[in-house]
PDB file of N, CA and C in Angstrom:
ATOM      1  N   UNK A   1       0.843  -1.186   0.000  1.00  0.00           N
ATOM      2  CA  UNK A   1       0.000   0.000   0.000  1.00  0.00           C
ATOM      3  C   UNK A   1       0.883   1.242   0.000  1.00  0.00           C
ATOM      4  N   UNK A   2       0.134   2.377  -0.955  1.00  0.00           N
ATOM      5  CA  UNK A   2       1.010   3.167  -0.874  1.00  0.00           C
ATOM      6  C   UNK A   2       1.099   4.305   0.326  1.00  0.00           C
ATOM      7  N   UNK A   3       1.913   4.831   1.047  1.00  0.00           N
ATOM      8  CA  UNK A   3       1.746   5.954   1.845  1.00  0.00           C
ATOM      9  C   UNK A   3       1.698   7.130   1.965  1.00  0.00           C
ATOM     10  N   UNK A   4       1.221   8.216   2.990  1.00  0.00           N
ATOM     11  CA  UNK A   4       0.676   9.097   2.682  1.00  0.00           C
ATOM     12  C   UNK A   4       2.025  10.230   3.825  1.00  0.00           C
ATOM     13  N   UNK A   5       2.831  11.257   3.559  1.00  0.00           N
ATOM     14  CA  UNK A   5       3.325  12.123   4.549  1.00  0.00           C
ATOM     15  C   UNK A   5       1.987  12.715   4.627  1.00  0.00           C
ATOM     16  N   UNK A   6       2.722  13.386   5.638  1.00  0.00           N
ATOM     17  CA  UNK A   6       1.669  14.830   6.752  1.00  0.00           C
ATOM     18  C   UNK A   6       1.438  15.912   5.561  1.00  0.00           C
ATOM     19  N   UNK A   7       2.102  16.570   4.559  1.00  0.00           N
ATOM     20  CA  UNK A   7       2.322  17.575   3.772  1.00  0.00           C
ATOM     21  C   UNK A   7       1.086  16.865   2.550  1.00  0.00           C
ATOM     22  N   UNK A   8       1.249  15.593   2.254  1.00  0.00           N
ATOM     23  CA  UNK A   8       0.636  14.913   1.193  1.00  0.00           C
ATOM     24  C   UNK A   8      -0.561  14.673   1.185  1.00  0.00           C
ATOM     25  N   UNK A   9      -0.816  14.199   2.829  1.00  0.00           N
ATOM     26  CA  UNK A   9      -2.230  14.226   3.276  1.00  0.00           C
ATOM     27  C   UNK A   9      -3.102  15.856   2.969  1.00  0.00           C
ATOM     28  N   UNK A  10      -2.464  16.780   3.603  1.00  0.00           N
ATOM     29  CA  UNK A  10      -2.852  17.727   3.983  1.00  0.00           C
ATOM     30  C   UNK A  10      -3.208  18.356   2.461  1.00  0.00           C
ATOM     31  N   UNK A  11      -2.681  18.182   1.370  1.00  0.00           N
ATOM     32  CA  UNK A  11      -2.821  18.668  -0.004  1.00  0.00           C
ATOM     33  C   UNK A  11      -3.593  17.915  -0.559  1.00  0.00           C
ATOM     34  N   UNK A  12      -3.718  16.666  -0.263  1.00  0.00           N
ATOM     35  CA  UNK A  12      -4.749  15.722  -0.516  1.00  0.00           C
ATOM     36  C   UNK A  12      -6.378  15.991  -0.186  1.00  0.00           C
ATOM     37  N   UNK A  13      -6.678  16.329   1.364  1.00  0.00           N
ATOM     38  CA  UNK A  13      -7.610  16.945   1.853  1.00  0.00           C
ATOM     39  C   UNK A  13      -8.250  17.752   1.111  1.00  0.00           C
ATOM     40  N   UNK A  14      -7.202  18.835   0.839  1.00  0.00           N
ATOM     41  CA  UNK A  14      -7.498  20.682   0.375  1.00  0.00           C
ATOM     42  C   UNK A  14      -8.023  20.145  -1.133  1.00  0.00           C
ATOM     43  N   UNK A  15      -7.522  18.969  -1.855  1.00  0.00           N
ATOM     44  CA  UNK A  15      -7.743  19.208  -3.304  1.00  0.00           C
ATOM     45  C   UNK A  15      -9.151  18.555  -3.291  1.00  0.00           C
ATOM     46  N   UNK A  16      -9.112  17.493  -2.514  1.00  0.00           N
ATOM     47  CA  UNK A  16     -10.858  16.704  -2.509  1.00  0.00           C
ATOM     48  C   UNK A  16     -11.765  17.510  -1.730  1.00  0.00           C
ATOM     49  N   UNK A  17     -11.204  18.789  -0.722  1.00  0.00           N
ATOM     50  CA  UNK A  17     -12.084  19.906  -0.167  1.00  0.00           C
ATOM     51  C   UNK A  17     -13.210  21.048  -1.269  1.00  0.00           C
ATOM     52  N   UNK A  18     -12.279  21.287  -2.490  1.00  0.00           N
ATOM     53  CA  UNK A  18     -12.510  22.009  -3.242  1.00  0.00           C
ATOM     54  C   UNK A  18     -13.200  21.650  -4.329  1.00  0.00           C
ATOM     55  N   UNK A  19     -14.584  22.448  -4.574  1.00  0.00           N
ATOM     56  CA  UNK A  19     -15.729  21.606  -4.943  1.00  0.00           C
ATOM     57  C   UNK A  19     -15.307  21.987  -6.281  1.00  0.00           C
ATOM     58  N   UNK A  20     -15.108  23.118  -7.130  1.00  0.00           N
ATOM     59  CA  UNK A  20     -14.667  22.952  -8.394  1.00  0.00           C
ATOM     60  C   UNK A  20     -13.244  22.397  -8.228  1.00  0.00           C
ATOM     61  N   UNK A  21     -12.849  22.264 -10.175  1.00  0.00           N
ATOM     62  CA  UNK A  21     -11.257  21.673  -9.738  1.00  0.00           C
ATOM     63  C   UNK A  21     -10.313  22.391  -9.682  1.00  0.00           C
ATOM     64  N   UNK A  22      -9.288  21.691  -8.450  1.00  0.00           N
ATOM     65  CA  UNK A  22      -8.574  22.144  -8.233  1.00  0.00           C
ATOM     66  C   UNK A  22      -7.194  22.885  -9.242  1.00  0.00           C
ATOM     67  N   UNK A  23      -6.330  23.847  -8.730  1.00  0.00           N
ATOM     68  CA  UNK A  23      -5.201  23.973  -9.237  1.00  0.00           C
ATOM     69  C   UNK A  23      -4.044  24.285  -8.444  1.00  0.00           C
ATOM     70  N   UNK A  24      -2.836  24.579  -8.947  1.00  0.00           N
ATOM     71  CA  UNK A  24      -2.149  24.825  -8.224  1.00  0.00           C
ATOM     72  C   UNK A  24      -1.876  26.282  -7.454  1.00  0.00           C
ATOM     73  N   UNK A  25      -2.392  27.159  -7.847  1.00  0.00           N
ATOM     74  CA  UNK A  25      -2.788  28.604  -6.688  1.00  0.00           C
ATOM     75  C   UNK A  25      -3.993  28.364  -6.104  1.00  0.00           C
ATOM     76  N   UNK A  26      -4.832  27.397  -6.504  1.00  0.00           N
ATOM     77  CA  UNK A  26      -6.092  27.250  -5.446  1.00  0.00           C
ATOM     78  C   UNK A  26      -6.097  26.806  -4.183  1.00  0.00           C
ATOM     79  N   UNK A  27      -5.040  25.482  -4.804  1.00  0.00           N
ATOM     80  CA  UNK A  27      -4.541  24.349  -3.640  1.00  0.00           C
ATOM     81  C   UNK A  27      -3.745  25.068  -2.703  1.00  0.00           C
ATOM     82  N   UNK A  28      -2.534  25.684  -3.463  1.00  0.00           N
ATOM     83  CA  UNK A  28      -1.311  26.766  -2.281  1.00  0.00           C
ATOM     84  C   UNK A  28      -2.972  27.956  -1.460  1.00  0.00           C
ATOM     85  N   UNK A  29      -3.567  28.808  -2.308  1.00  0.00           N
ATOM     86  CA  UNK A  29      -4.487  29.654  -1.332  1.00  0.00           C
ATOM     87  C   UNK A  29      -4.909  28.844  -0.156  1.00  0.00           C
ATOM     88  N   UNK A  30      -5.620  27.798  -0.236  1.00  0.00           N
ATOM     89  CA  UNK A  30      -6.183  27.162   0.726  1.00  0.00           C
ATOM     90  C   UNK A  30      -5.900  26.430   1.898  1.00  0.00           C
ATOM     91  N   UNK A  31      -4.591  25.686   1.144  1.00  0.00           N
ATOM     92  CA  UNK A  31      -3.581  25.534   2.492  1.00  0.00           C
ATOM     93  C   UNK A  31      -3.161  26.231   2.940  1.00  0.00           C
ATOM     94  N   UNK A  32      -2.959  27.624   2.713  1.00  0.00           N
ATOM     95  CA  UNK A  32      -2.129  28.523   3.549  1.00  0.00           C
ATOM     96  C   UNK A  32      -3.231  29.375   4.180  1.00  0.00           C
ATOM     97  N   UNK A  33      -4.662  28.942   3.721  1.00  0.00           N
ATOM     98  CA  UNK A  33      -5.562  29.721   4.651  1.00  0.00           C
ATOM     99  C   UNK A  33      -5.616  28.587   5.643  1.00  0.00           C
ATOM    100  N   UNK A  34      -5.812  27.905   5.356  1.00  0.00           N
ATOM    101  CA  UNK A  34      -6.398  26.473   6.704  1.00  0.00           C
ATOM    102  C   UNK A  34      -5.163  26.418   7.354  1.00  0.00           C
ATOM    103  N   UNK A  35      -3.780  26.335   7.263  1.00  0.00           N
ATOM    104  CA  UNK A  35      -2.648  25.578   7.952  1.00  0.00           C
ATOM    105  C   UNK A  35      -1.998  26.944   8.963  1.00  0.00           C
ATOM    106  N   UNK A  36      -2.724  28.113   8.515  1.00  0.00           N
ATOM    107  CA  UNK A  36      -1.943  29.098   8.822  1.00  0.00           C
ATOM    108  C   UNK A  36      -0.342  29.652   8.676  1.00  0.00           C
ATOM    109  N   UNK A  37       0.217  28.221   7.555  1.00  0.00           N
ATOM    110  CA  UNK A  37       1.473  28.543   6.953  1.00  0.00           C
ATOM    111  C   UNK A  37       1.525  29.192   6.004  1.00  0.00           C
ATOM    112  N   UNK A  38       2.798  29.428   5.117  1.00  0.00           N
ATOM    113  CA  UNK A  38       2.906  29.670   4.086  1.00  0.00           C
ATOM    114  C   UNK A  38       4.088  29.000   2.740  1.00  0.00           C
ATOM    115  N   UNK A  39       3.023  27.994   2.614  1.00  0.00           N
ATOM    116  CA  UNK A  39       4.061  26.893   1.242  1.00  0.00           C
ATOM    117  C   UNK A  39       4.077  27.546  -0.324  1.00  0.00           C
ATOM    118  N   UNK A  40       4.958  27.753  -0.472  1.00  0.00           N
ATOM    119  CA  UNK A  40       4.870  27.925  -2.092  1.00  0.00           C
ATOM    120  C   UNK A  40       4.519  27.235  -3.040  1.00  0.00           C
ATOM    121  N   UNK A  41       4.019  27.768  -4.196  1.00  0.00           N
ATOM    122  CA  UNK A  41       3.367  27.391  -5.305  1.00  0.00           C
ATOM    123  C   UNK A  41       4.296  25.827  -5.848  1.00  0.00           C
ATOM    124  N   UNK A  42       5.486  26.175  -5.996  1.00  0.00           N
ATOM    125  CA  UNK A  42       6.556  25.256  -6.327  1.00  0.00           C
ATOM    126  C   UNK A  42       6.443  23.768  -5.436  1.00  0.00           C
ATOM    127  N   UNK A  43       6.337  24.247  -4.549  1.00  0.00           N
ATOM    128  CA  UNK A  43       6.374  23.359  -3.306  1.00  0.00           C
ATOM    129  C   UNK A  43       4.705  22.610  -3.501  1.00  0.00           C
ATOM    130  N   UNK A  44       3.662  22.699  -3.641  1.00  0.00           N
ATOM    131  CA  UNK A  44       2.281  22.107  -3.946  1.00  0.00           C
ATOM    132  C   UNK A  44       2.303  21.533  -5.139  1.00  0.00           C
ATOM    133  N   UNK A  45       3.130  21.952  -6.344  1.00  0.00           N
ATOM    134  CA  UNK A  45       3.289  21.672  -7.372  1.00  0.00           C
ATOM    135  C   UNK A  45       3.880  20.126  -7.078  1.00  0.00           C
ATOM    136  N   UNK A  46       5.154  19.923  -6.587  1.00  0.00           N
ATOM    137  CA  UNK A  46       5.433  19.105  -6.181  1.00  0.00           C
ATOM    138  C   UNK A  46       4.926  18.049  -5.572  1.00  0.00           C
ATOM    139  N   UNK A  47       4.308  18.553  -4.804  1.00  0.00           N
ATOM    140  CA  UNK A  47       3.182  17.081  -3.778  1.00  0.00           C
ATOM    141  C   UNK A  47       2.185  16.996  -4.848  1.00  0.00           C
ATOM    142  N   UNK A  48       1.585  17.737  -5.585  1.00  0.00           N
ATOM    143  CA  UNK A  48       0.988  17.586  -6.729  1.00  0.00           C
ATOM    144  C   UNK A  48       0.706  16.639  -7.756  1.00  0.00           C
ATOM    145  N   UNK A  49       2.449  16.398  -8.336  1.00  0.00           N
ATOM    146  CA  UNK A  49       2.944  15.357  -9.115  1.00  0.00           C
ATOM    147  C   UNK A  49       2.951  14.259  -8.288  1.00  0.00           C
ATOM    148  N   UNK A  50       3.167  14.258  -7.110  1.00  0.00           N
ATOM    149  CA  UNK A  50       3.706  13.017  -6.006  1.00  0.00           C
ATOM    150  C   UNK A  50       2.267  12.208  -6.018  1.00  0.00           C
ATOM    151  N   UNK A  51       1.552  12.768  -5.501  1.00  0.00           N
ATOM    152  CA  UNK A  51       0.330  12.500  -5.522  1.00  0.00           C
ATOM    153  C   UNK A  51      -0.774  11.826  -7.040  1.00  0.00           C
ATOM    154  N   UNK A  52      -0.109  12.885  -8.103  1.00  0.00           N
ATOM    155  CA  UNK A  52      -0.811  11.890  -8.874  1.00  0.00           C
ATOM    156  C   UNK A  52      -0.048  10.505  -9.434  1.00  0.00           C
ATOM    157  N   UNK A  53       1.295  10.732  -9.378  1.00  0.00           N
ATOM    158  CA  UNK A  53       1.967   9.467  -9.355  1.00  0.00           C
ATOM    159  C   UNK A  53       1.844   8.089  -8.586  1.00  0.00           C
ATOM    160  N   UNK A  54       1.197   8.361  -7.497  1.00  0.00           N
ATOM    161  CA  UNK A  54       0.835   7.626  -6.340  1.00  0.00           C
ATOM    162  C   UNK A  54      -0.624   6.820  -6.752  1.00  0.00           C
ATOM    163  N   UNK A  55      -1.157   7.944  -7.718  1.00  0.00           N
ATOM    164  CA  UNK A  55      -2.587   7.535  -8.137  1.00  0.00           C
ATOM    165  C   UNK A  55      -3.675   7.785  -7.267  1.00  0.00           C
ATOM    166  N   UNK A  56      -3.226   9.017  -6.382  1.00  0.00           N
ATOM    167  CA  UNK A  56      -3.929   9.410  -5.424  1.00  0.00           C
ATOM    168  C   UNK A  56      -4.694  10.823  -5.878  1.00  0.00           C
ATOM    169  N   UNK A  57      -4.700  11.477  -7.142  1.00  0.00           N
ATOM    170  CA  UNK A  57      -5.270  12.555  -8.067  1.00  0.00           C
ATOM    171  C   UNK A  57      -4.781  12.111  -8.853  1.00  0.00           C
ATOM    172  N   UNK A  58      -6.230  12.839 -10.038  1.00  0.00           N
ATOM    173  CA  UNK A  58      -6.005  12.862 -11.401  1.00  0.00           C
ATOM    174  C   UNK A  58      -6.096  14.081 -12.127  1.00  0.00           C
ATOM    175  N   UNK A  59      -5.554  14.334 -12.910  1.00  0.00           N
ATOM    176  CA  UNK A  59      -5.349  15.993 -13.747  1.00  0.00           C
ATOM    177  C   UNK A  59      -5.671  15.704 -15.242  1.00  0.00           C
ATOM    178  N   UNK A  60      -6.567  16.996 -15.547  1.00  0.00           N
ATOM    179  CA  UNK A  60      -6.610  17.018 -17.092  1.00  0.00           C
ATOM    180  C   UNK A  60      -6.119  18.664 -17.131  1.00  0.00           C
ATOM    181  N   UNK A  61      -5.930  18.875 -18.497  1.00  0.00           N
ATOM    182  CA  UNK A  61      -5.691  20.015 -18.873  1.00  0.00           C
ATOM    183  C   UNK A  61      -6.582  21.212 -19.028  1.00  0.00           C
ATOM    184  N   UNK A  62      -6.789  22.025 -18.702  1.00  0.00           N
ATOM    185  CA  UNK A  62      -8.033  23.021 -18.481  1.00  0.00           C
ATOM    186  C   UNK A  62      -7.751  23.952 -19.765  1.00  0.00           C
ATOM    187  N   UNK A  63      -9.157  24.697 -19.974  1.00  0.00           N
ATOM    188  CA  UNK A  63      -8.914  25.272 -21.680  1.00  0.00           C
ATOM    189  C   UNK A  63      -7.707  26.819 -21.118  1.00  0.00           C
ATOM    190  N   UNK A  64      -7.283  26.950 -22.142  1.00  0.00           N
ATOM    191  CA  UNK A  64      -6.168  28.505 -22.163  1.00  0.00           C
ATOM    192  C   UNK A  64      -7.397  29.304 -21.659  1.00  0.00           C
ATOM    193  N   UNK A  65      -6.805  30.583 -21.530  1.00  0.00           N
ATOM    194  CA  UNK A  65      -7.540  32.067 -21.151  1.00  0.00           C
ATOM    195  C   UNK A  65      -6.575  32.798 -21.441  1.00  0.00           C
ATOM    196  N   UNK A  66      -7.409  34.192 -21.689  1.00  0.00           N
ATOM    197  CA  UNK A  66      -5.998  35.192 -21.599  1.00  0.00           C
ATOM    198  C   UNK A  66      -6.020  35.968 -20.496  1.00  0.00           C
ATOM    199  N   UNK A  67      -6.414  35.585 -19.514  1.00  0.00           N
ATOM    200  CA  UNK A  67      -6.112  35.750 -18.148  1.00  0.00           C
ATOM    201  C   UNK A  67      -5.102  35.334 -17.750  1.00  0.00           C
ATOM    202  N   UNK A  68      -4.702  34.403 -18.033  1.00  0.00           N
ATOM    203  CA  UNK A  68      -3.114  33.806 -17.995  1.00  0.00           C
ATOM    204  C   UNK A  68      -2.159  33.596 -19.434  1.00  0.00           C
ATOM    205  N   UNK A  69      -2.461  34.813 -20.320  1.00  0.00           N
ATOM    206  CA  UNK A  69      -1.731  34.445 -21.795  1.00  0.00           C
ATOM    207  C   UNK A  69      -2.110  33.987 -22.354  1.00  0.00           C
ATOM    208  N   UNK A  70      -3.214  33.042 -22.258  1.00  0.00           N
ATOM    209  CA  UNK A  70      -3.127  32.055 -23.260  1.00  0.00           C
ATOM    210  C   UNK A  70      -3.127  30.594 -23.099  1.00  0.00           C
ATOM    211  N   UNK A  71      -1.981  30.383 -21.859  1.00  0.00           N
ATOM    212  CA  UNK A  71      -1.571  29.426 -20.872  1.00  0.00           C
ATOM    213  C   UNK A  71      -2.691  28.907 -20.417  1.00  0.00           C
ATOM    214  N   UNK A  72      -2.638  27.400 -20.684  1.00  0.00           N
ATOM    215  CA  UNK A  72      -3.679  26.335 -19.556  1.00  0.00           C
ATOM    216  C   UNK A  72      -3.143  25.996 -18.734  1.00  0.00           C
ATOM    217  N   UNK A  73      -4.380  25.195 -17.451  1.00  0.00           N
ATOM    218  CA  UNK A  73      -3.629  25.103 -16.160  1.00  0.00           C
ATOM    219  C   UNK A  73      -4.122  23.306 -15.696  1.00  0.00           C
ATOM    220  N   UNK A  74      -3.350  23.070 -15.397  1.00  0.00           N
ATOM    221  CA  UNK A  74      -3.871  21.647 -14.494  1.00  0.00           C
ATOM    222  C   UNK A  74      -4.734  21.579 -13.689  1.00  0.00           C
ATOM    223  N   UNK A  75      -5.863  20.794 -13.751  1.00  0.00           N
ATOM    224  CA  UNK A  75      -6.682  20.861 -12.834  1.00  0.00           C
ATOM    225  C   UNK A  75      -6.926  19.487 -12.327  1.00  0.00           C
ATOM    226  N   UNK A  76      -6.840  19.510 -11.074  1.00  0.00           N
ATOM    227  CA  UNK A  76      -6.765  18.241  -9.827  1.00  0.00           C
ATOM    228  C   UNK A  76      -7.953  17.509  -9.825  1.00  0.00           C
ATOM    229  N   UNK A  77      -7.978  16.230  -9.149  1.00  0.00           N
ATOM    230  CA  UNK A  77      -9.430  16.006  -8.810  1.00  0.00           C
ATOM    231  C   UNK A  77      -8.930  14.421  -8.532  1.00  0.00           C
ATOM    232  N   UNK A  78      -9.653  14.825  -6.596  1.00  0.00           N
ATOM    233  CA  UNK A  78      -9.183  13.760  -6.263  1.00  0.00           C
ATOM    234  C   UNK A  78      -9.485  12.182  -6.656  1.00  0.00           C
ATOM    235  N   UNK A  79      -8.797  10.778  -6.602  1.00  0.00           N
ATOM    236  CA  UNK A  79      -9.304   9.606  -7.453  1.00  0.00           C
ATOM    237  C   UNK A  79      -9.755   8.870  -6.409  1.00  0.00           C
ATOM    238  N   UNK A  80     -10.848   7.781  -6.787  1.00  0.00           N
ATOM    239  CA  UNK A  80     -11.067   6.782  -5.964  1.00  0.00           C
ATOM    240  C   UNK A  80     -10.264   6.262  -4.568  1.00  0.00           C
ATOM    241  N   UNK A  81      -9.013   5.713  -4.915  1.00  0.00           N
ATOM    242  CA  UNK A  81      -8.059   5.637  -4.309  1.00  0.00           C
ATOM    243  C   UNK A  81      -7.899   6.294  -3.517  1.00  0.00           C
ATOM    244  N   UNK A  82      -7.454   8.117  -3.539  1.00  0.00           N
ATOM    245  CA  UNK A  82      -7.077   8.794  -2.957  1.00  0.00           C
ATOM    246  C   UNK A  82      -7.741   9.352  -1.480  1.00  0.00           C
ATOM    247  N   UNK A  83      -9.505   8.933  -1.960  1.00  0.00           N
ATOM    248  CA  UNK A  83     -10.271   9.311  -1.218  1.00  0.00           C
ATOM    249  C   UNK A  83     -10.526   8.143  -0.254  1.00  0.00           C
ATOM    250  N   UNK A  84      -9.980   6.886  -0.862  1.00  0.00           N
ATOM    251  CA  UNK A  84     -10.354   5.684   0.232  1.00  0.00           C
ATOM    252  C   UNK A  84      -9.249   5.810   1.121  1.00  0.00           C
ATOM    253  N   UNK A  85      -7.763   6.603   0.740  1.00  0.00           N
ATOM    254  CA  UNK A  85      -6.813   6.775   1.773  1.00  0.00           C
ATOM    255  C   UNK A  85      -6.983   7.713   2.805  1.00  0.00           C
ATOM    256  N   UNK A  86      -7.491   8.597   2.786  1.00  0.00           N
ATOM    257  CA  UNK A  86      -7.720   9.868   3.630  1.00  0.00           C
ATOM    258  C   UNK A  86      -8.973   9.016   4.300  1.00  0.00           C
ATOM    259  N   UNK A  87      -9.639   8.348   3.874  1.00  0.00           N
ATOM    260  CA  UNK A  87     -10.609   7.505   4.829  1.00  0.00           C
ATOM    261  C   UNK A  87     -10.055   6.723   5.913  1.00  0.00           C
ATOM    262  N   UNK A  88      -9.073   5.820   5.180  1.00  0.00           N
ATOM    263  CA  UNK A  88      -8.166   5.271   5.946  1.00  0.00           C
ATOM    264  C   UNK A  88      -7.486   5.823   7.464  1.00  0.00           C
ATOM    265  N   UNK A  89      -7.046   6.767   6.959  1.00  0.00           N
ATOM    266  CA  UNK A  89      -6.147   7.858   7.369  1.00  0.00           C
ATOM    267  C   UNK A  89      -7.077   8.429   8.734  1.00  0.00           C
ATOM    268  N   UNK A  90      -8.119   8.741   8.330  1.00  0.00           N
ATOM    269  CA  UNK A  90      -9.014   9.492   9.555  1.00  0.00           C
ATOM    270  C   UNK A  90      -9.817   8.464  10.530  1.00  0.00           C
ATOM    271  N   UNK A  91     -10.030   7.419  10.019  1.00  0.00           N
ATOM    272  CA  UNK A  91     -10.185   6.353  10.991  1.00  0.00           C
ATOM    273  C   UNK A  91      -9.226   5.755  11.610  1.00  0.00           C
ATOM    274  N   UNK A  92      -7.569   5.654  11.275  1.00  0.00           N
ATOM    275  CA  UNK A  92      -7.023   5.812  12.276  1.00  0.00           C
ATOM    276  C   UNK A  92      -6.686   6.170  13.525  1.00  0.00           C
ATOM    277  N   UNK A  93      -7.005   7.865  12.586  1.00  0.00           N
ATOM    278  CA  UNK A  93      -6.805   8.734  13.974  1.00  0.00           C
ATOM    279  C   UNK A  93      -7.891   8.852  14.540  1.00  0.00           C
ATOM    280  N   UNK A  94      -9.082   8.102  14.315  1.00  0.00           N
ATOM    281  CA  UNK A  94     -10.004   8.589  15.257  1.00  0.00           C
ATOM    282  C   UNK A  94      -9.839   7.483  16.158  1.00  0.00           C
ATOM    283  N   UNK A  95      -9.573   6.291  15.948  1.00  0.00           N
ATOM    284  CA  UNK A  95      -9.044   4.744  16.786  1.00  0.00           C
ATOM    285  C   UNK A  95      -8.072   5.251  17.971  1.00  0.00           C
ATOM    286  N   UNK A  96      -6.931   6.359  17.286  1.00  0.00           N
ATOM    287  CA  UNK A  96      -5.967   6.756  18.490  1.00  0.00           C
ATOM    288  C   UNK A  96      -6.138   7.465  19.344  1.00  0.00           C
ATOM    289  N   UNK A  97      -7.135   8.511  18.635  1.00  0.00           N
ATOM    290  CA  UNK A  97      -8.025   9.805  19.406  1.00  0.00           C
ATOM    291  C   UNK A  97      -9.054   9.140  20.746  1.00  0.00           C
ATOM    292  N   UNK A  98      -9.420   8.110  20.155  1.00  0.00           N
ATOM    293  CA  UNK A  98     -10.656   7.320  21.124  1.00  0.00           C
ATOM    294  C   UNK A  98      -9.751   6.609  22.563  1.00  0.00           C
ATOM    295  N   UNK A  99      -8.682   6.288  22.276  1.00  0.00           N
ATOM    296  CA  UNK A  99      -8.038   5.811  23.142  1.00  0.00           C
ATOM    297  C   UNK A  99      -7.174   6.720  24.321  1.00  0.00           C
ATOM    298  N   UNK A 100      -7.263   7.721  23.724  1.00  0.00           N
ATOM    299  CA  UNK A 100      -6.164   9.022  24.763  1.00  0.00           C
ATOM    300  C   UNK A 100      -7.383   9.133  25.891  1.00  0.00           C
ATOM    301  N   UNK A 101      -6.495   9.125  27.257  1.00  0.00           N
ATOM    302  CA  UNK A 101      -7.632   9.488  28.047  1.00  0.00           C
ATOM    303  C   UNK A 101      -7.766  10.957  28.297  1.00  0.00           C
ATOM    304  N   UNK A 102      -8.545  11.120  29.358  1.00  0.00           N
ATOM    305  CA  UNK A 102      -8.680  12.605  28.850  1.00  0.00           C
ATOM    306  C   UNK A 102      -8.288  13.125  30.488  1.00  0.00           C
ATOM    307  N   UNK A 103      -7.399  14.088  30.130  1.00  0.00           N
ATOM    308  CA  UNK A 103      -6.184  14.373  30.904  1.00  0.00           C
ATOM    309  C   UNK A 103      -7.251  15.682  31.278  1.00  0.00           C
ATOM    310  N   UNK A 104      -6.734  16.004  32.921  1.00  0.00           N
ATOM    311  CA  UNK A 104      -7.290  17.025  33.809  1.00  0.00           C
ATOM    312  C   UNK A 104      -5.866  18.195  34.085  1.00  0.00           C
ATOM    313  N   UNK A 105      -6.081  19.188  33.594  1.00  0.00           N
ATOM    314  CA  UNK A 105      -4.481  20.041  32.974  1.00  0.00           C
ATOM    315  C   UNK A 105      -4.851  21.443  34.834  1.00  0.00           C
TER     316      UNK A 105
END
């Protein structure tokens, strides 16, 4: 099975969050609104490819505009797979979450 980092998950989330499809300034806006960080475009791009290599998103090519030149853009959208991992993934943590006791601070 394939695995998921913390960064991969988290871009994973944001792209199956986003009800039209995704891209790569949509995906960077949104993580950096939700995470309160700030990752660069380059850097999402990256988990991007990782991710669809993984077979965890799929991308088609979106039509040009001249909003951007001319230039088309990739657009995300999370796959079967991808979405049964983040399933995975959150029933974990809810298995580990269920087990912490609950501490008096």
């Amino acid at each position: 099975m394939q695995t998921l980092g913390n960064l991969e998950e988290m871009v994973l989330l944001v792209v199956a969050s986003i009800e039209t499809s995704a891209y790569g300034v949509t995906v960077t806006d949104e993580y950096n609104r939700i995470s309160q960080k700030n990752i660069s475009l380059s850097a999402v791009h990256t988990v991007l490819r990782r991710l669809e290599k993984k077979g965890f998103i799929k991308s088609v090519m979106g039509g040009a505009s001249s909003e951007r030149g001319g230039r088309r853009k990739r657009l995300y959208q999370i796959s079967k797979t991808g979405y049964e991992i983040i399933e995975l993934v959150q029933m974990n943590r809810q298995k580990l979450w269920a087990r912490i006791p609950k501490f008096e601070f």
